[in-house]
Protein backbone atom coordinates (compact mmCIF):
# COMPACT_ATOMS: atom_id res chain seq x y z
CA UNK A 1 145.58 223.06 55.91
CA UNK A 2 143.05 221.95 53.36
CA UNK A 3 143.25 221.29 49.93
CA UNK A 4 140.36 222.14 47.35
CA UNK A 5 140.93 221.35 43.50
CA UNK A 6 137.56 222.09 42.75
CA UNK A 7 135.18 225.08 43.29
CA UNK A 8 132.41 223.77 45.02
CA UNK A 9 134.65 222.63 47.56
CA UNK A 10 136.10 225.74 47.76
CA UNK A 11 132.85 227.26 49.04
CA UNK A 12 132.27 224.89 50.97
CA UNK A 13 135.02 225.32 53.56
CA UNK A 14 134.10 229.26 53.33
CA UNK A 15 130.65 228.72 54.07
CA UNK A 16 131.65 226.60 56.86
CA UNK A 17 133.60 229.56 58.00
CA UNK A 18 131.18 231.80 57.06
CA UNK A 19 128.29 229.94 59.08
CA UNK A 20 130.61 230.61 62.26
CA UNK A 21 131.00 234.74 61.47
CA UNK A 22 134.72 234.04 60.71
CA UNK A 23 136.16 236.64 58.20
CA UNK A 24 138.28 235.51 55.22
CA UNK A 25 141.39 237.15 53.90
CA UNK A 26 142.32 235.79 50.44
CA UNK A 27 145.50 235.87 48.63
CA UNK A 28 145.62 235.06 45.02
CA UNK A 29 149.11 233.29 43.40
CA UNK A 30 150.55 231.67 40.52
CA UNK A 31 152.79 229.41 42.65
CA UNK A 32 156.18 228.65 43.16
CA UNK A 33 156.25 230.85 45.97
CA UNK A 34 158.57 233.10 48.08
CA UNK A 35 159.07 234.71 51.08
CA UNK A 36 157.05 237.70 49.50
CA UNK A 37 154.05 235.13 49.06
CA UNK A 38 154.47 234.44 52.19
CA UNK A 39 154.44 237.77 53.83
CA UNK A 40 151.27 238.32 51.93
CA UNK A 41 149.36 235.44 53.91
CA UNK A 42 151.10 236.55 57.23
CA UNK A 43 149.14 239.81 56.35
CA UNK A 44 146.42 237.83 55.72
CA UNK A 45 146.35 235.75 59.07
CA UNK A 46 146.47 239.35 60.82
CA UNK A 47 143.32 240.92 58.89
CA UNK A 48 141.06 238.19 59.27
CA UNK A 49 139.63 234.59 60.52
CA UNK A 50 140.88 232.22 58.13
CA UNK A 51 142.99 232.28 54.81
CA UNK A 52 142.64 230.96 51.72
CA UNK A 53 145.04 231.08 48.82
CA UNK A 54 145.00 229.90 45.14
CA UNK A 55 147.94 228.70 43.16
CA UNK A 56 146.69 229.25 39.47
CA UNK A 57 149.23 229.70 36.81
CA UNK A 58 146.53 231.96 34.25
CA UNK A 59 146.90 231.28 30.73
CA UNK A 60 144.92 234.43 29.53
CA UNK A 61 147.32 236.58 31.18
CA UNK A 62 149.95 234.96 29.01
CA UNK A 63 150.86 236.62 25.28
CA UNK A 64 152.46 234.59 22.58
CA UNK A 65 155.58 234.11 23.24
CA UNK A 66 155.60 234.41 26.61
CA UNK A 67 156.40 231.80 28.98
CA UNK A 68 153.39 230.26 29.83
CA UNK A 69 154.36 226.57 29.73
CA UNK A 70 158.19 227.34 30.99
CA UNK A 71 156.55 229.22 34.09
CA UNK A 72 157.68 227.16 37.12
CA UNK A 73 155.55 224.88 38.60
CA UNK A 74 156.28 223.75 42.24
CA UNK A 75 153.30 222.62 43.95
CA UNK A 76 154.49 220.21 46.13
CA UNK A 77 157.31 222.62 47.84
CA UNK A 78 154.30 225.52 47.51
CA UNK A 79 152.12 223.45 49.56
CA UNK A 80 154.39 222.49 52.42
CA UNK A 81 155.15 226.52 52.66
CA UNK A 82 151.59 227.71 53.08
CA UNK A 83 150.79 224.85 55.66
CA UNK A 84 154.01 225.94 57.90
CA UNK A 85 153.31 229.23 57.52
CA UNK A 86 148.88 229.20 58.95
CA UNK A 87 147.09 229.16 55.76
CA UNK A 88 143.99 227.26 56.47
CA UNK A 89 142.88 226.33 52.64
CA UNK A 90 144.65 226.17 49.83
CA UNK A 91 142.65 226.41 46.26
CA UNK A 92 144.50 224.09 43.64
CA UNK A 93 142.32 224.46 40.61
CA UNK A 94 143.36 222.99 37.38
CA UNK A 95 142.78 225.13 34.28
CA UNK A 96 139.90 223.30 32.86
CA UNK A 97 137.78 224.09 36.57
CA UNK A 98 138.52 228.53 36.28
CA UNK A 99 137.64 227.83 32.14
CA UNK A 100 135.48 225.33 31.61
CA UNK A 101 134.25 226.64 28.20
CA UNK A 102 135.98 227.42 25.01
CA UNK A 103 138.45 230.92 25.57
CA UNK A 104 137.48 232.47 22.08
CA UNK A 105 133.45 232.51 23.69
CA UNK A 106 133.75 233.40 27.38
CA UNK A 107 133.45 236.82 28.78
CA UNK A 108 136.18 238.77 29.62
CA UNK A 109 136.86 242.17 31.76
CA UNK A 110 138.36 245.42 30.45
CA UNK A 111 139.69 247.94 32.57
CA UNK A 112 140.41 250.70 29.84
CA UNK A 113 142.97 253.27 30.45
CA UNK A 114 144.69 251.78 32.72
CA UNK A 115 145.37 248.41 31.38
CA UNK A 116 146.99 250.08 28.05
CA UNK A 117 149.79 251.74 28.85
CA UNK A 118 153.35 250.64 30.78
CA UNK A 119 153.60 246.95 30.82
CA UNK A 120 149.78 246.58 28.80
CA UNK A 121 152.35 248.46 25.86
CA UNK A 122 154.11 245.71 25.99
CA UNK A 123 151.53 243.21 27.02
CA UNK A 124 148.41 243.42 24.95
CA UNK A 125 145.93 241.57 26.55
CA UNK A 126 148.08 241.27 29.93
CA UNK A 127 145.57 242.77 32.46
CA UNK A 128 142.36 241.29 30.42
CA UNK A 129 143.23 238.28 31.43
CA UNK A 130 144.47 239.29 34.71
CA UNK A 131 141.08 241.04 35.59
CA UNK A 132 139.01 238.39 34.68
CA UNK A 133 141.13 235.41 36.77
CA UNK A 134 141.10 238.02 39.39
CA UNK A 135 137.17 238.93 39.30
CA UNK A 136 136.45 235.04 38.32
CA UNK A 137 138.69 234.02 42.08
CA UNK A 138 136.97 236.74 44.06
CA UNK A 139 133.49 235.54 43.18
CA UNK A 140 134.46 231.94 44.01
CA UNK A 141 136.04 232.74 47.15
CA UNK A 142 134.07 235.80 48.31
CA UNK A 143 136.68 236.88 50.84
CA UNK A 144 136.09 239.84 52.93
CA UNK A 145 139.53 241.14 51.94
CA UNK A 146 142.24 240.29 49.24
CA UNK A 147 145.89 240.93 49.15
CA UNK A 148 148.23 241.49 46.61
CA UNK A 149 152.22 243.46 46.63
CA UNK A 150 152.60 246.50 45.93
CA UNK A 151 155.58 245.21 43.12
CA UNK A 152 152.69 244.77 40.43
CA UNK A 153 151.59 248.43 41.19
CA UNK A 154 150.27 249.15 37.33
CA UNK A 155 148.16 245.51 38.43
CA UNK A 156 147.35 246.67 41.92
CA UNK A 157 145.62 249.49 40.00
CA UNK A 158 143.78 247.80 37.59
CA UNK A 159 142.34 245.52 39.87
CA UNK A 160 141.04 248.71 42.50
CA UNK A 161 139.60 250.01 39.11
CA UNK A 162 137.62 247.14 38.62
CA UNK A 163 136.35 246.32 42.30
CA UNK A 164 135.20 249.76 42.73
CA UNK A 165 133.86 249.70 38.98
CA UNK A 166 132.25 246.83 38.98
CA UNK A 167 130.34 247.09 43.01
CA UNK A 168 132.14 243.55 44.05
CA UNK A 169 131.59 243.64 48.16
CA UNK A 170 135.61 242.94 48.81
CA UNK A 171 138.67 245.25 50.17
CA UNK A 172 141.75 245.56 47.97
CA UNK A 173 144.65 245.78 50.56
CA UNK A 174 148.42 246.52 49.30
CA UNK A 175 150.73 245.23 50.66
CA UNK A 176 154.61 246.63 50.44
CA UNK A 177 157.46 244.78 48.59
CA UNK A 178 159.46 242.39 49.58
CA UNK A 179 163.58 242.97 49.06
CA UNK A 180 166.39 240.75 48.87
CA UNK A 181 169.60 242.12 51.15
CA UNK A 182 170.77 244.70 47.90
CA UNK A 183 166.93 245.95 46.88
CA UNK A 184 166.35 243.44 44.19
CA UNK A 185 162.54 242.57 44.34
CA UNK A 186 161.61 239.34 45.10
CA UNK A 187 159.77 237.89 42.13
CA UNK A 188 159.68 234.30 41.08
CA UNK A 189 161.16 235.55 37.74
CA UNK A 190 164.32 236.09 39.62
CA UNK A 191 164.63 232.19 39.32
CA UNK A 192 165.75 233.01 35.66
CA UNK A 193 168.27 234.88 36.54
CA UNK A 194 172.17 233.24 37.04
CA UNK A 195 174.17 234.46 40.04
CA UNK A 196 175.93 237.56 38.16
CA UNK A 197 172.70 238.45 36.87
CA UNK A 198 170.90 238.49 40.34
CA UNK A 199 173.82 240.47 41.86
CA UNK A 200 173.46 243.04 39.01
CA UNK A 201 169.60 243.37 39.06
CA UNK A 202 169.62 245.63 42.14
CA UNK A 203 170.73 248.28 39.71
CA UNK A 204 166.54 248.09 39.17
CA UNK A 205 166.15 249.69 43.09
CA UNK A 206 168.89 251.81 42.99
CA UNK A 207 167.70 253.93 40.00
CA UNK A 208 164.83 253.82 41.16
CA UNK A 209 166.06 255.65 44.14
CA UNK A 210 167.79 257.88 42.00
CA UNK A 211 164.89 259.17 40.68
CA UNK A 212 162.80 259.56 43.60
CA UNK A 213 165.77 261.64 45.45
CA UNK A 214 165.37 263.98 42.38
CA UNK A 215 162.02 264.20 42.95
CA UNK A 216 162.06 265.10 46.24
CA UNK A 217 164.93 267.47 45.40
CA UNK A 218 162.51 269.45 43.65
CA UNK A 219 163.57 268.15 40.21
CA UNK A 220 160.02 268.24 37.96
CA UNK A 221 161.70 267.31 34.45
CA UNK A 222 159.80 264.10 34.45
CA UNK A 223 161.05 263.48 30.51
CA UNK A 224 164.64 264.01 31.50
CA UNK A 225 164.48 261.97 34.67
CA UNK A 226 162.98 259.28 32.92
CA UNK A 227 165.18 258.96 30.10
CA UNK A 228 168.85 259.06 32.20
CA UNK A 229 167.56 256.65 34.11
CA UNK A 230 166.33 254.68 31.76
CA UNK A 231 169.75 254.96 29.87
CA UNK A 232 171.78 253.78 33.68
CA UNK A 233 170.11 250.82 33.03
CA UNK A 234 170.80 250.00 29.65
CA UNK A 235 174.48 250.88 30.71
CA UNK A 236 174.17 248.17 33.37
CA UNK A 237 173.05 245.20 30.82
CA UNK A 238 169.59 245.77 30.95
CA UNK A 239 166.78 246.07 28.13
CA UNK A 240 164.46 248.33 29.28
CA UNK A 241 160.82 248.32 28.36
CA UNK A 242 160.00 252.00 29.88
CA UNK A 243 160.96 253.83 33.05
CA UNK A 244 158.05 256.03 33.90
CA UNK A 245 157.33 258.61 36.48
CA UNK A 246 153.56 258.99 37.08
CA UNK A 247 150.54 260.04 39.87
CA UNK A 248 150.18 257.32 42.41
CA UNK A 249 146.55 255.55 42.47
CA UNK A 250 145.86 256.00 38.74
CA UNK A 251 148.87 256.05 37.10
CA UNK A 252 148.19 259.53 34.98
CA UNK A 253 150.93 261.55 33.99
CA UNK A 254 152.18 264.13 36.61
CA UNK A 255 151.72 267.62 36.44
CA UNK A 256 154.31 269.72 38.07
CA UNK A 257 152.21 270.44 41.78
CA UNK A 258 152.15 266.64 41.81
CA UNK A 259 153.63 265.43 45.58
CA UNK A 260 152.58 261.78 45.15
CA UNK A 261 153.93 259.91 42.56
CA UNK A 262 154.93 256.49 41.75
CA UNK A 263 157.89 255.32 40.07
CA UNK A 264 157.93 252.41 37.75
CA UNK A 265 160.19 250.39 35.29
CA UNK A 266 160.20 246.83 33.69
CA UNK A 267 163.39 245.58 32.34
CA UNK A 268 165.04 242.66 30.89
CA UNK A 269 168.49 241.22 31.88
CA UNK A 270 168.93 237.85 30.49
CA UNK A 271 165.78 235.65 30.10
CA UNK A 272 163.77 237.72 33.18
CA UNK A 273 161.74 240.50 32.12
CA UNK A 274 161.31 242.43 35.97
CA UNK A 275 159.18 245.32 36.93
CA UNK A 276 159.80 247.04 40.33
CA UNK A 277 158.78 250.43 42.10
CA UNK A 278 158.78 252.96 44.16
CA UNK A 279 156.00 255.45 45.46
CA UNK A 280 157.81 258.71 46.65
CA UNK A 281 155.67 261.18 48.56
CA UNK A 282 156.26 265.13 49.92
């Protein structure tokens, strides 16, 4: 596996690659990875040539407050995990190579409507910066396909929105969550979490399946599903931040003919603030 810190040598490797009509799959991160990452670039490895992935923790995708500087950091151990695992270049940018000029006077993207509500509620500004790393990676790497899980759906969205919006030549591909043993999600959040904690976060997956059994019980009270649910998890220790019901792919609120929906909640317990869900079909 290769190392690139900087962008032109980024594009260098891929127009190596490119120069032999090998395909790249590209899988974006913020580090201190898991076996979800990891499933992600074994994805990867099966849809294309060669791999790349970034580590890049994104300041602009951080509010105030959040925990931008606390996020952990484990490049080292991150490293050694994408070489055992196939991943044939590994993008290690510091923050002053992705912004090189001053925040308040570079562009950013907007993906209206969809970056607003759910987690941009409680995240202003979340998915502006998470659109413009994401746009900014994809023109650097200019893989042929990217990957991201299916845990960050309301992100998943945004960032189909803006590929198809904005004409950029790459495929989006999903790609289903990751579960511990009891249906917790893996997440590198869950790091915050002490043992009791992580025992009693798969209440997140079970209502979760709660909800979707009413669903496909014929239940269409989306406001009263919602709310019970919502009110099982503050039982359990958790703060919730919503539990929503909503149409799969753009994340508008159901009507009652709807048969695909998605089902989505964020939630603190403790220190961890973790978002999981589930897509429930007819």
């Amino acid at each position: 596996m290769k190392t690139a810190p900087s962008i032109p040598e980024l594009r260098h490797s891929v127009r190596l690659w490119r120069g032999q009509s090998l395909s790249v799959a590209f899988v974006p991160t913020m580090g201190n990875l898991h076996a979800g990452h990891l499933h992600l670039v074994e994805e990867a490895k099966r849809l294309a040539d060669r791999v790349v992935v970034s580590i890049f923790v994104n300041p602009s995708q951080f509010g105030p407050g959040e925990d931008f500087a606390a996020y952990p950091r484990t490049p080292a151990a991150d490293s050694a995990q994408l070489a055992a695992v196939g991943t044939d270049l590994l993008f290690l940018p510091p923050v002053a190579e992705i912004y090189p000029t001053d925040p308040a006077r570079m562009t950013f993207v907007e993906v209206p409507g969809l970056s607003d509500d759910l987690c941009g509620q409680f995240r202003p500004g979340h998915f502006r910066g998470v659109a413009t790393v994401v746009l900014k990676l994809l023109n650097q790497v200019r893989p042929d396909v990217a990957l991201f899980g299916e845990k960050d759906y309301q992100q998943l969205a945004v960032i189909r929105r803006m590929v198809a919006d904005l004409d950029v030549p790459v495929r989006i591909q999903g790609v289903p969550t990751v579960r511990e043993e009891n249906g917790l999600a893996l997440s590198s959040r869950n790091g915050y979490l002490s043992a009791e904690e992580k025992a009693r976060a798969a209440s997140i997956y079970a209502q979760l399946r709660a909800a979707a059994a009413e669903l496909r019980g014929g239940a269409r009270d989306y406001t009263r599903i919602e709310r019970e649910r919502a009110e099982a998890l503050r039982n359990q220790g958790f703060v919730p931040d919503y539990f929503a019901i909503r149409r799969q792919g753009d994340l508008a609120r159901p009507g009652p003919e709807e048969t695909r929906w998605v089902v989505l909640t964020a939630a603190w317990l403790g220190k961890a603030r973790l978002i999981d869900n589930l897509q429930v079909e007819l």
